[in-house]
C-alpha atoms as a PDB file:
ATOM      1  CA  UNK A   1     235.099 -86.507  59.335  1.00  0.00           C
ATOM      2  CA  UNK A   2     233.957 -83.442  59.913  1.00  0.00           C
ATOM      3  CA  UNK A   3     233.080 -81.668  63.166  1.00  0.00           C
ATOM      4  CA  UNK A   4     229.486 -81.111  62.282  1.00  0.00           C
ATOM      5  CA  UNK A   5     228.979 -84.937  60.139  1.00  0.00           C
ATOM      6  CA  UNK A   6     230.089 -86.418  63.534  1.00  0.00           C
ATOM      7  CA  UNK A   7     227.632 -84.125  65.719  1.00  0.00           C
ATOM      8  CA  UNK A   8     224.841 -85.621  62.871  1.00  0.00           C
ATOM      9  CA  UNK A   9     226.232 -88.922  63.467  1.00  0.00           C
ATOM     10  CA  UNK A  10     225.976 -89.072  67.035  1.00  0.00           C
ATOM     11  CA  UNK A  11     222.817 -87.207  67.352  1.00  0.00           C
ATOM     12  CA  UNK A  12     220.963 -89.673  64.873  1.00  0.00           C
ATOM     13  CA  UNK A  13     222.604 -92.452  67.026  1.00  0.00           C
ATOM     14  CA  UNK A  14     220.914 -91.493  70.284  1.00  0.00           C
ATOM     15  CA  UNK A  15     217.383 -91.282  68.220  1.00  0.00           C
ATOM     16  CA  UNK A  16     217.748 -94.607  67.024  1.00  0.00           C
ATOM     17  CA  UNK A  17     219.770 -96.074  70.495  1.00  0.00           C
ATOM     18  CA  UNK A  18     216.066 -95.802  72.450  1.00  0.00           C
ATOM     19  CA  UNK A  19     214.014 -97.094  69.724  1.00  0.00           C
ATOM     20  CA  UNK A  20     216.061-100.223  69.405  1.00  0.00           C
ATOM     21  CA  UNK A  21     216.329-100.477  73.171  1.00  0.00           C
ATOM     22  CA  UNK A  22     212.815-100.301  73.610  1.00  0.00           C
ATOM     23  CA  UNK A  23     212.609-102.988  70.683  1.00  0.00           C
ATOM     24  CA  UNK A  24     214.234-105.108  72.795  1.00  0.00           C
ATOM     25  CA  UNK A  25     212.642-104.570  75.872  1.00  0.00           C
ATOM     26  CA  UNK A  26     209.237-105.756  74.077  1.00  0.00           C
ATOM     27  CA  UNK A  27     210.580-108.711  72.636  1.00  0.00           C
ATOM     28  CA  UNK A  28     211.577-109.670  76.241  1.00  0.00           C
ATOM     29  CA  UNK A  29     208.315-109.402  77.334  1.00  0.00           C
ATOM     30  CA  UNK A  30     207.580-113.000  78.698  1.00  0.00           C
ATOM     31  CA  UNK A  31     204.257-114.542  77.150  1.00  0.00           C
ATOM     32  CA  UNK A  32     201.606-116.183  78.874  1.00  0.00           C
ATOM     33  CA  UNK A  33     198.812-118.462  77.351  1.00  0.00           C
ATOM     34  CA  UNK A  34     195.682-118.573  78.699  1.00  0.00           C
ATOM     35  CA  UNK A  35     193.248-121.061  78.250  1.00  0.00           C
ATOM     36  CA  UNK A  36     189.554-120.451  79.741  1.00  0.00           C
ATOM     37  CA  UNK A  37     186.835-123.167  79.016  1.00  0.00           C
ATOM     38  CA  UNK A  38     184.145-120.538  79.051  1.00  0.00           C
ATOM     39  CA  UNK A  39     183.216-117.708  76.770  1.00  0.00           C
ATOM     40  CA  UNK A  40     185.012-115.018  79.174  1.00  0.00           C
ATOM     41  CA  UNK A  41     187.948-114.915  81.994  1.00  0.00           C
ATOM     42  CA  UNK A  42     184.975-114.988  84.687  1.00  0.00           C
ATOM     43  CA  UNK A  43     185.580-115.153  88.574  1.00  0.00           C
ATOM     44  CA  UNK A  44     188.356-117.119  88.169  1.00  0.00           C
ATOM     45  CA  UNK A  45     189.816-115.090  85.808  1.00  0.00           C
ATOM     46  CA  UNK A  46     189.709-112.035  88.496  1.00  0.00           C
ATOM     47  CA  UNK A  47     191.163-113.995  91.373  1.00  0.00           C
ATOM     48  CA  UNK A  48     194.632-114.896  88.877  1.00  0.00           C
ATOM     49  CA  UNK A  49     194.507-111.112  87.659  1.00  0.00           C
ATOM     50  CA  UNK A  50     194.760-110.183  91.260  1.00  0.00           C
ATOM     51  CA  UNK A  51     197.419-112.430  92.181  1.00  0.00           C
ATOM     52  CA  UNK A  52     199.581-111.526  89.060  1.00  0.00           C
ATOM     53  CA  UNK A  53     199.105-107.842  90.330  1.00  0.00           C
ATOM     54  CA  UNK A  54     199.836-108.648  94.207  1.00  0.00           C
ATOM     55  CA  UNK A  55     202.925-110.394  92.343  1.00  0.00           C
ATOM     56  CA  UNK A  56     204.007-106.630  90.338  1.00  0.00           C
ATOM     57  CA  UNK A  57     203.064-108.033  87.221  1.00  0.00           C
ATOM     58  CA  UNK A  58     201.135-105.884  84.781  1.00  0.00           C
ATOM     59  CA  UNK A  59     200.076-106.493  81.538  1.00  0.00           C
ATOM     60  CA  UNK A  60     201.843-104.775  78.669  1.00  0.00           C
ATOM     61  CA  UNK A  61     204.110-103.779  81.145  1.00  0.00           C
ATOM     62  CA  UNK A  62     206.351-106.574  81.991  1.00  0.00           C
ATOM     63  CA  UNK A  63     204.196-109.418  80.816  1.00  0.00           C
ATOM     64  CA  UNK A  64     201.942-110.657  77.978  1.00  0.00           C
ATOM     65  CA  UNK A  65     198.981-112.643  77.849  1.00  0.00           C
ATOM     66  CA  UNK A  66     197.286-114.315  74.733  1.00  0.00           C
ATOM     67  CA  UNK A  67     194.146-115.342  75.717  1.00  0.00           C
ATOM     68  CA  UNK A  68     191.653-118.336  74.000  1.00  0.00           C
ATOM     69  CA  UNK A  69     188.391-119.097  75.209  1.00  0.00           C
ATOM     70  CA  UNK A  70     186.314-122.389  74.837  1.00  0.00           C
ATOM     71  CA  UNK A  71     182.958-121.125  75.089  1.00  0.00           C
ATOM     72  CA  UNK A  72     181.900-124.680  76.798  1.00  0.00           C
ATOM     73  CA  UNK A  73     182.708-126.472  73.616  1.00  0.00           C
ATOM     74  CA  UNK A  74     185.218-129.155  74.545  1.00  0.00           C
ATOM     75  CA  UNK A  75     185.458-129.903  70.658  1.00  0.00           C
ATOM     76  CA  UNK A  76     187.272-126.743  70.690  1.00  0.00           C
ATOM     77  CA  UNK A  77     190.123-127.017  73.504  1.00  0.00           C
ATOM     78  CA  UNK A  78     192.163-129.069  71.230  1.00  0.00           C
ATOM     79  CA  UNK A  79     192.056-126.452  68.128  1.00  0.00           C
ATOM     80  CA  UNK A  80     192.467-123.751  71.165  1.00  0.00           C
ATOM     81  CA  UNK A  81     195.544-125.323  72.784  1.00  0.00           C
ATOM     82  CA  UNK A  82     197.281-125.807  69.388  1.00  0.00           C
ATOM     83  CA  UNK A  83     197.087-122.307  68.609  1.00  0.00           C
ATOM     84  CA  UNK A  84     198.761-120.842  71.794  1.00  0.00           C
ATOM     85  CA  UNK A  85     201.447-123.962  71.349  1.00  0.00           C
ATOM     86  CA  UNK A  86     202.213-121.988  68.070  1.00  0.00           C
ATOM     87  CA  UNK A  87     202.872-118.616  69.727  1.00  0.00           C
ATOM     88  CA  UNK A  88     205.791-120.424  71.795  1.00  0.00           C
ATOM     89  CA  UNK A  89     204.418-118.621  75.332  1.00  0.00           C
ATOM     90  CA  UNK A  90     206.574-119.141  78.143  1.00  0.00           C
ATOM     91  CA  UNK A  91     203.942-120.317  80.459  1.00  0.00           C
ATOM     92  CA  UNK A  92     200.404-121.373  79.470  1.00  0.00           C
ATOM     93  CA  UNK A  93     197.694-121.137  82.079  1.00  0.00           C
ATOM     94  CA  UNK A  94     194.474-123.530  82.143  1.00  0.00           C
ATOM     95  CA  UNK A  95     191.169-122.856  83.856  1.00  0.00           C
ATOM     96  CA  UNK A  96     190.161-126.162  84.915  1.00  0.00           C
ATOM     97  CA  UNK A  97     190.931-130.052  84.064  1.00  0.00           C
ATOM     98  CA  UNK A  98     189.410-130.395  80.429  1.00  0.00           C
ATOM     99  CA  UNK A  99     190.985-127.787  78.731  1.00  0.00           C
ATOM    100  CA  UNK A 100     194.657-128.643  80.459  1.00  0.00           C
ATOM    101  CA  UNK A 101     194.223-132.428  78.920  1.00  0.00           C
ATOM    102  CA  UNK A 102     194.191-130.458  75.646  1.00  0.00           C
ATOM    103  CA  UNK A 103     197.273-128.529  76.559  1.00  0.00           C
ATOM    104  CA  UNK A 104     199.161-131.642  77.907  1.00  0.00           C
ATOM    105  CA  UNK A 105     198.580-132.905  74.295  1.00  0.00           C
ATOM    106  CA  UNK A 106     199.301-130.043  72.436  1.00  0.00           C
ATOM    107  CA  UNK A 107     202.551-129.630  74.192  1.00  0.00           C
ATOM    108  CA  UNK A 108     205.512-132.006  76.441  1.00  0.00           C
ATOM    109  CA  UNK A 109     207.875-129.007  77.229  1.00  0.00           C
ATOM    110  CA  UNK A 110     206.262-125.792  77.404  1.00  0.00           C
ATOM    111  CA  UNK A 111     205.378-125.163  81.096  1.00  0.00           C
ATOM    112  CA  UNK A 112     201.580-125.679  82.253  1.00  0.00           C
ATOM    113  CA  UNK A 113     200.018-124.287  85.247  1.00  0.00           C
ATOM    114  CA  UNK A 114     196.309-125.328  85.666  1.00  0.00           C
ATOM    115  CA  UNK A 115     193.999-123.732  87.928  1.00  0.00           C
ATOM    116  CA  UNK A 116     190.877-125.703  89.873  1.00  0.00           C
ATOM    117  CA  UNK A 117     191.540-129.257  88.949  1.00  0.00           C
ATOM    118  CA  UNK A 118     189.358-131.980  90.353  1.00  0.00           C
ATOM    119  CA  UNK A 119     191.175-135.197  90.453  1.00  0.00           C
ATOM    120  CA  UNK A 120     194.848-134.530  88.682  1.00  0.00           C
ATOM    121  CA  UNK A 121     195.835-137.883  89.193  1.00  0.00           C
ATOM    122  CA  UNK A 122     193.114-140.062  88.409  1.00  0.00           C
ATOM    123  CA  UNK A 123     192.159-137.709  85.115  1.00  0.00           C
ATOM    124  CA  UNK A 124     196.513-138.639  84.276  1.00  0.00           C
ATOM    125  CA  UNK A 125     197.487-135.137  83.897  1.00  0.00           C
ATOM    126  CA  UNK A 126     200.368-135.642  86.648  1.00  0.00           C
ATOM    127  CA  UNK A 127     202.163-138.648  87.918  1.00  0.00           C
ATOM    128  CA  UNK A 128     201.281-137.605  92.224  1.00  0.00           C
ATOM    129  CA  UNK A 129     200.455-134.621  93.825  1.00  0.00           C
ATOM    130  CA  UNK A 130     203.726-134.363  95.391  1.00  0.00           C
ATOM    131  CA  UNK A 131     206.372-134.473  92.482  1.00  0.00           C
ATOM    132  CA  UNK A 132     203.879-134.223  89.253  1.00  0.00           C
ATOM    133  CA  UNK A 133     206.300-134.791  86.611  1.00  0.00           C
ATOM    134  CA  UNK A 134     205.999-133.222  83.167  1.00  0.00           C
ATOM    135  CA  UNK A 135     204.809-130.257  82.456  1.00  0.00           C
ATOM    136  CA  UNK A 136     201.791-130.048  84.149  1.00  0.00           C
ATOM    137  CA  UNK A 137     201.186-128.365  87.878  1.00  0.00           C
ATOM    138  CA  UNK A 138     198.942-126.333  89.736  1.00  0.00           C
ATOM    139  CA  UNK A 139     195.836-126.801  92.202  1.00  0.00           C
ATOM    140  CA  UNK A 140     193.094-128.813  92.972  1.00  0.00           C
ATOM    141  CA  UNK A 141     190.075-127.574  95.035  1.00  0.00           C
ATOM    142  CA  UNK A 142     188.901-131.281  96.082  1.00  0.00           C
ATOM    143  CA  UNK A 143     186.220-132.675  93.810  1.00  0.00           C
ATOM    144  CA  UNK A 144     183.998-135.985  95.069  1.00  0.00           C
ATOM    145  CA  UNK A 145     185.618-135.726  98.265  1.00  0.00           C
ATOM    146  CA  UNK A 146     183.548-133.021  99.362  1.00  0.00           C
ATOM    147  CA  UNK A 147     180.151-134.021  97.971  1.00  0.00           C
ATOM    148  CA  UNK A 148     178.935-135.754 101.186  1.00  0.00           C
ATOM    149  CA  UNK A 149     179.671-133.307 103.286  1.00  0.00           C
ATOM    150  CA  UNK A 150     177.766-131.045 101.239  1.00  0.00           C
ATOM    151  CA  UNK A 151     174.662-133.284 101.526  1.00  0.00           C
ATOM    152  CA  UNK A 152     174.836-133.624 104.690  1.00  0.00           C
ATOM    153  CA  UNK A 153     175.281-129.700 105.939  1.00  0.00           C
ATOM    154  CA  UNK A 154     172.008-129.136 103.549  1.00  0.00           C
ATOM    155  CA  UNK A 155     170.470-131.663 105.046  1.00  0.00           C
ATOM    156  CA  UNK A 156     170.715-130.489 108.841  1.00  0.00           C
ATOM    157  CA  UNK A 157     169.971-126.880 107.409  1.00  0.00           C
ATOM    158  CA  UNK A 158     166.674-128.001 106.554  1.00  0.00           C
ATOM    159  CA  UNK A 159     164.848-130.011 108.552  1.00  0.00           C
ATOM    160  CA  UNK A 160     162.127-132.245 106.969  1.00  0.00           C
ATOM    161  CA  UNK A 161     164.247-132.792 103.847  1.00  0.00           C
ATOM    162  CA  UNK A 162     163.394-135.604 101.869  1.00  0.00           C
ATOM    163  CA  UNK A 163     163.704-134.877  97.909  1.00  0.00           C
ATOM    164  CA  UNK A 164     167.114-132.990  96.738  1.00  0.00           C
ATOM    165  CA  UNK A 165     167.981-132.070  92.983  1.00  0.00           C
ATOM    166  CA  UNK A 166     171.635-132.511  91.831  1.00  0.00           C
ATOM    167  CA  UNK A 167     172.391-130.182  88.880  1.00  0.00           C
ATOM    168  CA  UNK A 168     175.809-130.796  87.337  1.00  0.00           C
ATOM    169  CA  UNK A 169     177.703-130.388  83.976  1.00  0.00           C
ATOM    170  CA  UNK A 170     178.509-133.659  82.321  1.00  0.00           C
ATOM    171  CA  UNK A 171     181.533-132.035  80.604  1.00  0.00           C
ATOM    172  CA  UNK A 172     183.053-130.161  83.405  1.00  0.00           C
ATOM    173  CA  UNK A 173     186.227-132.641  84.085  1.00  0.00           C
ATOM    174  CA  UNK A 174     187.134-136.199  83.065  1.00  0.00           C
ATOM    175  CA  UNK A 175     185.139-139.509  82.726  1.00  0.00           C
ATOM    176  CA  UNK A 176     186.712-140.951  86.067  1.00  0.00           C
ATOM    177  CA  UNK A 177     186.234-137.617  87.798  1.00  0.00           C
ATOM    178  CA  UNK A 178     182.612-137.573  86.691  1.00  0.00           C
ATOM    179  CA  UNK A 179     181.659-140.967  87.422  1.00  0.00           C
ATOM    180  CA  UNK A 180     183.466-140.384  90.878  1.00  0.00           C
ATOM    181  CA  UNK A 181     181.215-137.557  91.921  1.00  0.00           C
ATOM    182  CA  UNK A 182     177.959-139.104  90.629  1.00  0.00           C
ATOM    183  CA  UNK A 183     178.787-142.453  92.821  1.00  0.00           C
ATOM    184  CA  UNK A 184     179.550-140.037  95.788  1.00  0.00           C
ATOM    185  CA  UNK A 185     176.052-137.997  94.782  1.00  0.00           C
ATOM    186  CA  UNK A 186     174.075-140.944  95.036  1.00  0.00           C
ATOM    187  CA  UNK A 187     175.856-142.788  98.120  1.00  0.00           C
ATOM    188  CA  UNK A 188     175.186-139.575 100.089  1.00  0.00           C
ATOM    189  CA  UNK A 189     171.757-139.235  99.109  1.00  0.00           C
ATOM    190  CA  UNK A 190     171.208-142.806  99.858  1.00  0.00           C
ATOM    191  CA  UNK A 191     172.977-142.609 103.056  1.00  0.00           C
ATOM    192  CA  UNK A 192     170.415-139.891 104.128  1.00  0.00           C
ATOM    193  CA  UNK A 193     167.367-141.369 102.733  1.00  0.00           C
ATOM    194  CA  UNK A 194     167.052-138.434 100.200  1.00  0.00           C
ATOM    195  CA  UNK A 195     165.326-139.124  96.873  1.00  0.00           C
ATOM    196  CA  UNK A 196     167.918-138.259  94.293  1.00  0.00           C
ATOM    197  CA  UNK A 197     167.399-136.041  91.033  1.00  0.00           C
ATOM    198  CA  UNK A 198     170.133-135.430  88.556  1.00  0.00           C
ATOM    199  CA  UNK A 199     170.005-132.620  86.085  1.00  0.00           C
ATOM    200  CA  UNK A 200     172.664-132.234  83.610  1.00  0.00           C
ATOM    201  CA  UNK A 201     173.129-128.685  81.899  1.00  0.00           C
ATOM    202  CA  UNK A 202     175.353-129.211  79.465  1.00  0.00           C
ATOM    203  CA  UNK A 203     176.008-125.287  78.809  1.00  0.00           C
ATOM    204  CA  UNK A 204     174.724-121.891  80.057  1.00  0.00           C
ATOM    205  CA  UNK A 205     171.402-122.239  77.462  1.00  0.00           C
ATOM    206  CA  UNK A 206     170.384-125.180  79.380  1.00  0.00           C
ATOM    207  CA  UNK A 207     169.967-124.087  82.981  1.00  0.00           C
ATOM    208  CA  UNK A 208     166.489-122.388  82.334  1.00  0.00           C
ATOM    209  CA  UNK A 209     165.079-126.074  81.505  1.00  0.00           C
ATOM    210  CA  UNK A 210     167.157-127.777  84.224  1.00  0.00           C
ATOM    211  CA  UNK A 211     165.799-125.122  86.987  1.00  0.00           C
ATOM    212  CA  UNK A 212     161.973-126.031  84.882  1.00  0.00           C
ATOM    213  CA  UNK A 213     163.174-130.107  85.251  1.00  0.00           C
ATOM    214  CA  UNK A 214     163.928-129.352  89.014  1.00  0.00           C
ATOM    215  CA  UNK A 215     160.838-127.395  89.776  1.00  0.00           C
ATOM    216  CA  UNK A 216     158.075-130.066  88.099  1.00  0.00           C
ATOM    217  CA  UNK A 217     159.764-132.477  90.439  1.00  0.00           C
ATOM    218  CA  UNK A 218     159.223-130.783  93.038  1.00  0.00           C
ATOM    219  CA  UNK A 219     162.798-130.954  94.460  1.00  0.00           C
ATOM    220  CA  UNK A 220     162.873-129.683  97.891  1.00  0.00           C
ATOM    221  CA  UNK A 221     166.200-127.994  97.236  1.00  0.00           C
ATOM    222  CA  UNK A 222     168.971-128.101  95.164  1.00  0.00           C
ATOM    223  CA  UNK A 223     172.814-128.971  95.236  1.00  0.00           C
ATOM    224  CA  UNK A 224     175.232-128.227  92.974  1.00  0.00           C
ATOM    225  CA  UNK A 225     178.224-130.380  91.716  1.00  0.00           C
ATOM    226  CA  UNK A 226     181.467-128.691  91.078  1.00  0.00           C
ATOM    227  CA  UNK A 227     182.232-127.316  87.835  1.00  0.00           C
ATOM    228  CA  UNK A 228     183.659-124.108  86.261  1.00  0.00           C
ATOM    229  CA  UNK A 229     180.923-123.361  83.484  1.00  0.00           C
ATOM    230  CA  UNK A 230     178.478-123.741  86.876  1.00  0.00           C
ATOM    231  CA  UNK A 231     180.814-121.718  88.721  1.00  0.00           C
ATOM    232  CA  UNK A 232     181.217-118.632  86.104  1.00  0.00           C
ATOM    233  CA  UNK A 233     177.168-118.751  85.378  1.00  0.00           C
ATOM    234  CA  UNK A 234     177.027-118.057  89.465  1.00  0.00           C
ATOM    235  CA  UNK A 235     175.202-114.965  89.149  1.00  0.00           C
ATOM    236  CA  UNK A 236     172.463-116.388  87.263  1.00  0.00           C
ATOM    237  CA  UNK A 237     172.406-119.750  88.668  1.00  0.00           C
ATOM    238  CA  UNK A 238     171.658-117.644  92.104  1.00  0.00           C
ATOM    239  CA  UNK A 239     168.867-115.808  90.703  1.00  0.00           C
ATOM    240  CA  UNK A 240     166.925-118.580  89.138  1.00  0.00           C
ATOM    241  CA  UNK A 241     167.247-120.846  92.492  1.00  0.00           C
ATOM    242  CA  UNK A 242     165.723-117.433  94.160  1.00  0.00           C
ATOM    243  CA  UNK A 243     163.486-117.192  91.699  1.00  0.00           C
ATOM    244  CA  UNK A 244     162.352-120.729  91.786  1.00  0.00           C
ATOM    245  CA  UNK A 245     162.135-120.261  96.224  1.00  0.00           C
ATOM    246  CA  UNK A 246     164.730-123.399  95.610  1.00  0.00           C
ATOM    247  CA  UNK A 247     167.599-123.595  98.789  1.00  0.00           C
ATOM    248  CA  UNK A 248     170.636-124.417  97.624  1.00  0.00           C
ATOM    249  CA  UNK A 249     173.812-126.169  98.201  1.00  0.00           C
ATOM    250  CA  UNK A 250     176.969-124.600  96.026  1.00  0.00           C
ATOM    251  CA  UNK A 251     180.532-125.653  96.200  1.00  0.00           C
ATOM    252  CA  UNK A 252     182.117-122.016  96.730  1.00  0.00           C
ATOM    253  CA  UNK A 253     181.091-119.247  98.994  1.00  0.00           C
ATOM    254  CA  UNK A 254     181.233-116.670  96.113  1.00  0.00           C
ATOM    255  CA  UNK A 255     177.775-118.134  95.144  1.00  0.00           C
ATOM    256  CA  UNK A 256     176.816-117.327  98.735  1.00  0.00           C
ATOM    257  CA  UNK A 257     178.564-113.508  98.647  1.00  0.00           C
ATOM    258  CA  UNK A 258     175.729-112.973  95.750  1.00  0.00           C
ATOM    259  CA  UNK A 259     172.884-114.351  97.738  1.00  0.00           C
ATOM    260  CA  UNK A 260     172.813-118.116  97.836  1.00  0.00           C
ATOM    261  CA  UNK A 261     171.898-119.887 100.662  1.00  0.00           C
ATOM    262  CA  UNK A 262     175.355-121.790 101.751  1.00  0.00           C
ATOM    263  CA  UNK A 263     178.335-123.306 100.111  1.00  0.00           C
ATOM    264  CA  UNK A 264     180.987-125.429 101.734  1.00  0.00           C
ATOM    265  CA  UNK A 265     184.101-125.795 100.283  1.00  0.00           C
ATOM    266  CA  UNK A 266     186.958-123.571  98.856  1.00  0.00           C
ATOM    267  CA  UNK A 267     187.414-120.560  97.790  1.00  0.00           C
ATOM    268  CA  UNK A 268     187.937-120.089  93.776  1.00  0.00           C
ATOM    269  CA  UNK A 269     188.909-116.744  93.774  1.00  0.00           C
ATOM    270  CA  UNK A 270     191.547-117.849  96.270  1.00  0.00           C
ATOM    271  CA  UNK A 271     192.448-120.843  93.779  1.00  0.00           C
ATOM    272  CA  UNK A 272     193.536-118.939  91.047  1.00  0.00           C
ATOM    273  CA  UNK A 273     194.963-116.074  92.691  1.00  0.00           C
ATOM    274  CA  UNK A 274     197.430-118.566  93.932  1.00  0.00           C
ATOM    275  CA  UNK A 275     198.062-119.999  90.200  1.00  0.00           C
ATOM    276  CA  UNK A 276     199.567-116.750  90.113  1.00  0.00           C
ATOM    277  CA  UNK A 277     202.212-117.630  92.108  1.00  0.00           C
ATOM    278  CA  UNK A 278     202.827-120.898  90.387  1.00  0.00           C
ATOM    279  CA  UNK A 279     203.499-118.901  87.034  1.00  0.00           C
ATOM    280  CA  UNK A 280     205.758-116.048  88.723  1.00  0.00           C
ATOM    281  CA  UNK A 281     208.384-119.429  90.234  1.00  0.00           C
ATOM    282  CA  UNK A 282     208.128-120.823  86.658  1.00  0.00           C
ATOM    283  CA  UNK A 283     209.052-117.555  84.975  1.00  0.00           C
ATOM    284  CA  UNK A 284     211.690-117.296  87.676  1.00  0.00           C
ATOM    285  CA  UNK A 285     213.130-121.018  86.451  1.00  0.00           C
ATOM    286  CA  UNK A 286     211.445-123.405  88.253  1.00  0.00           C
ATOM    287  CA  UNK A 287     209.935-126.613  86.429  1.00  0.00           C
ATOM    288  CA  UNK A 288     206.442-127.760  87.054  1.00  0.00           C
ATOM    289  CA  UNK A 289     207.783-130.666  87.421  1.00  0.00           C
ATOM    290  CA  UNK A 290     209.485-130.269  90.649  1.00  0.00           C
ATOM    291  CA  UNK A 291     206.357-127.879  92.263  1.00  0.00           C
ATOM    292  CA  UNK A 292     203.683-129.897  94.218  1.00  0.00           C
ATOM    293  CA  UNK A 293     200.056-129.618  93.098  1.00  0.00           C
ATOM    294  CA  UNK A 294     198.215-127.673  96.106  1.00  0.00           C
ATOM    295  CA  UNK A 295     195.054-128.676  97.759  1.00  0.00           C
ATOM    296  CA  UNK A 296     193.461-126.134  99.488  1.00  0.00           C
ATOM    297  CA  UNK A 297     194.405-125.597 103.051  1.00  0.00           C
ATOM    298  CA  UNK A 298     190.830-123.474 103.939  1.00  0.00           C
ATOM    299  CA  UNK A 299     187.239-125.093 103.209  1.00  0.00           C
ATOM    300  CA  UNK A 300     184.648-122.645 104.374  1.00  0.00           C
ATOM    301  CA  UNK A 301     180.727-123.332 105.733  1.00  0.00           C
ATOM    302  CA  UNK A 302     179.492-120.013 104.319  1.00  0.00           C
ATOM    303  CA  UNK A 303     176.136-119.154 105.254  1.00  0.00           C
ATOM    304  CA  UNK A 304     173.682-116.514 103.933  1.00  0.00           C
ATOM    305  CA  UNK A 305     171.422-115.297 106.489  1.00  0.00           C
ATOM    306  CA  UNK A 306     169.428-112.899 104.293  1.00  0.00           C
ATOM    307  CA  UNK A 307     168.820-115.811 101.738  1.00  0.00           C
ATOM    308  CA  UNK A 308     167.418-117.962 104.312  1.00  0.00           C
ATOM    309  CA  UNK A 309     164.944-115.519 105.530  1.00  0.00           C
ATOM    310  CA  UNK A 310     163.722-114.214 101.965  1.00  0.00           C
ATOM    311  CA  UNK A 311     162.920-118.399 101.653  1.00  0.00           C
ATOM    312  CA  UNK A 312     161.218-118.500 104.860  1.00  0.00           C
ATOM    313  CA  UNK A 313     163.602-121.068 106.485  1.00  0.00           C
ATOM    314  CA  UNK A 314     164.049-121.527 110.126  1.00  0.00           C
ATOM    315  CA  UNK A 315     168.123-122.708 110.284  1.00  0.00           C
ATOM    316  CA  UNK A 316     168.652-124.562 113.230  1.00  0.00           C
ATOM    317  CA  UNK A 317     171.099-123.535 115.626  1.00  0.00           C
ATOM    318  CA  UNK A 318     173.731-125.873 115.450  1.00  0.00           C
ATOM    319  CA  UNK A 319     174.130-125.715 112.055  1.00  0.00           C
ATOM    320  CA  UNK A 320     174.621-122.047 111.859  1.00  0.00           C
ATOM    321  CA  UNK A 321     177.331-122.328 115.073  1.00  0.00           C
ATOM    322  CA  UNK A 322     179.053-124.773 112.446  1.00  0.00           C
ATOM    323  CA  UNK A 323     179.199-121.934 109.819  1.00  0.00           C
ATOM    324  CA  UNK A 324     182.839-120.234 109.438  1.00  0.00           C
ATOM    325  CA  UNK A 325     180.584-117.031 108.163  1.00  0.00           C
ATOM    326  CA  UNK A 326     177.601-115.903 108.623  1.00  0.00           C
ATOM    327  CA  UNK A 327     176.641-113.212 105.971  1.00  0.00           C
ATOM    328  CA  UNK A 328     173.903-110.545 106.944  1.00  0.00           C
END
């Protein structure tokens, strides 16, 4: 060969080396599946983008995502989960309980990490908290067991309560979950002599005609039962119970960080920033089915002080010393 064919050769060669290298490096990308009930990523979205950035991950970088979105139809998680089995991800990611019974069904052996379930073993998506078994793991923010705690903060916040408005989304999580946190609903308000009303909102079009429902009854205030598609609308849901001069009861204190009155319970942000960290120990080789489900370790009294003067409410004391914080 001659001196200058080789020097073609060899030149040509270190064009093509980096090309194919950088081939490679793409295809190694591992691929993440995520799975959002709602129409986009939302708050909880933001708090698992955080973590997979606190974690070095970046998108396009040194991980992919393919994401599907439910848009509140639950007809559609099946269809939804099916689709992201096909792509063969190496972790799929669920927002919430309905949506991860899809995935469970859709797939035995790809990994699952879901985000914000209520009850994981009564809604069967793992055999105990501690060992899950399967596929399946993640957290759980604590669904009915909360609910009467809820009740009964609202109720020392406002003294002379006597009728309270429970707006909740039928679909949110399974039957037994559901039913659970309707029996605690009423028990509490029972328990405190409130008169009960319950509002379903089966999607974001229906929470004008729940707040109108709520308002004709002449609810004293409202609480809200957990639930993502309540959770992402929290903006809005905030507004109209301003709006409406309703005080109100939410399950997470970013409701409270945009101007509702109080929330007591955990932070969802917080909950999917750590399904983060889930995903990173799976792509690292561990199996879901050796990593315990976490409940949260933090529930907050949040407590808006701005909200409760623009309502004209006098909080007494002790309730606001119970508060973890008190936002000006």
């Amino acid at each position: 060969m001659k001196r200058r064919e080789f020097i073609t050769l060899i030149g040509g060669a270190a064009v093509t080396w980096p090309l194919a290298a950088d081939a490679q490096q793409k295809r190694r990308l591992p691929v993440i599946g995520l799975l959002h009930p709602g129409s986009t990523g939302g708050p909880a979205a933001v708090g698992f983008y955080e973590g997979l950035r606190e974690l070095g991950y970046a998108e396009g970088v040194n991980i992919a995502i393919e994401r599907r979105y439910g848009d509140w139809n639950t007809d559609r998680f099946q269809q939804l989960a099916a689709d992201l089995v096909r792509l063969k991800p190496d972790v799929i990611v669920v927002v919430s309980t309905s949506p991860a019974r899809a995935a469970k069904q859709a797939t035995s052996t790809i990994p699952i990490v879901v985000g914000g379930m209520a009850d994981p073993v009564g809604d069967e998506l793992i055999v105990s908290l501690a060992r899950p078994g399967g596929n399946i793991t993640g957290n759980t923010f604590l669904g009915p067991e909360l609910i009467a705690k809820r009740f009964e903060l609202l109720n020392g916040a406002i003294p002379g309560l006597s009728r309270v408005a429970a707006l909740w989304h039928p679909s949110a999580y399974g039957k037994r979950t559901m039913d659970g946190m309707l029996k605690e609903t009423e028990a509490a308000a029972q328990m405190l002599r409130l008169q009960l009303q319950l509002v379903p909102a089966a999607g974001p079009g229906d929470l004008d005609g729940a707040f109108l429902k709520i308002t004709r009854e002449h609810a004293d205030a409202v609480i809200l039962l957990p639930s993502p598609m309540l959770y992402a609308e929290h903006k809005r849901i905030v507004e109209l119970a301003a709006t409406n001069r309703l005080p109100a009861m939410y399950a997470a204190r970013e409701f409270v960080e945009d101007g509702g009155l109080m929330s007591y319970g955990a932070s969802q942000q917080n909950l999917f920033r750590h399904a983060a960290m889930y995903l990173d120990k799976i792509l690292k080789g561990a199996s879901p089915a050796d990593l315990p489900v976490e409940q949260p370790t933090k529930l907050e009294f949040v407590f808006n002080l701005k909200a409760a003067k623009e309502l004209g409410l006098v909080i007494p004391r002790e309730v606001l010393l119970l508060a973890d914080d008190l936002i000006e």
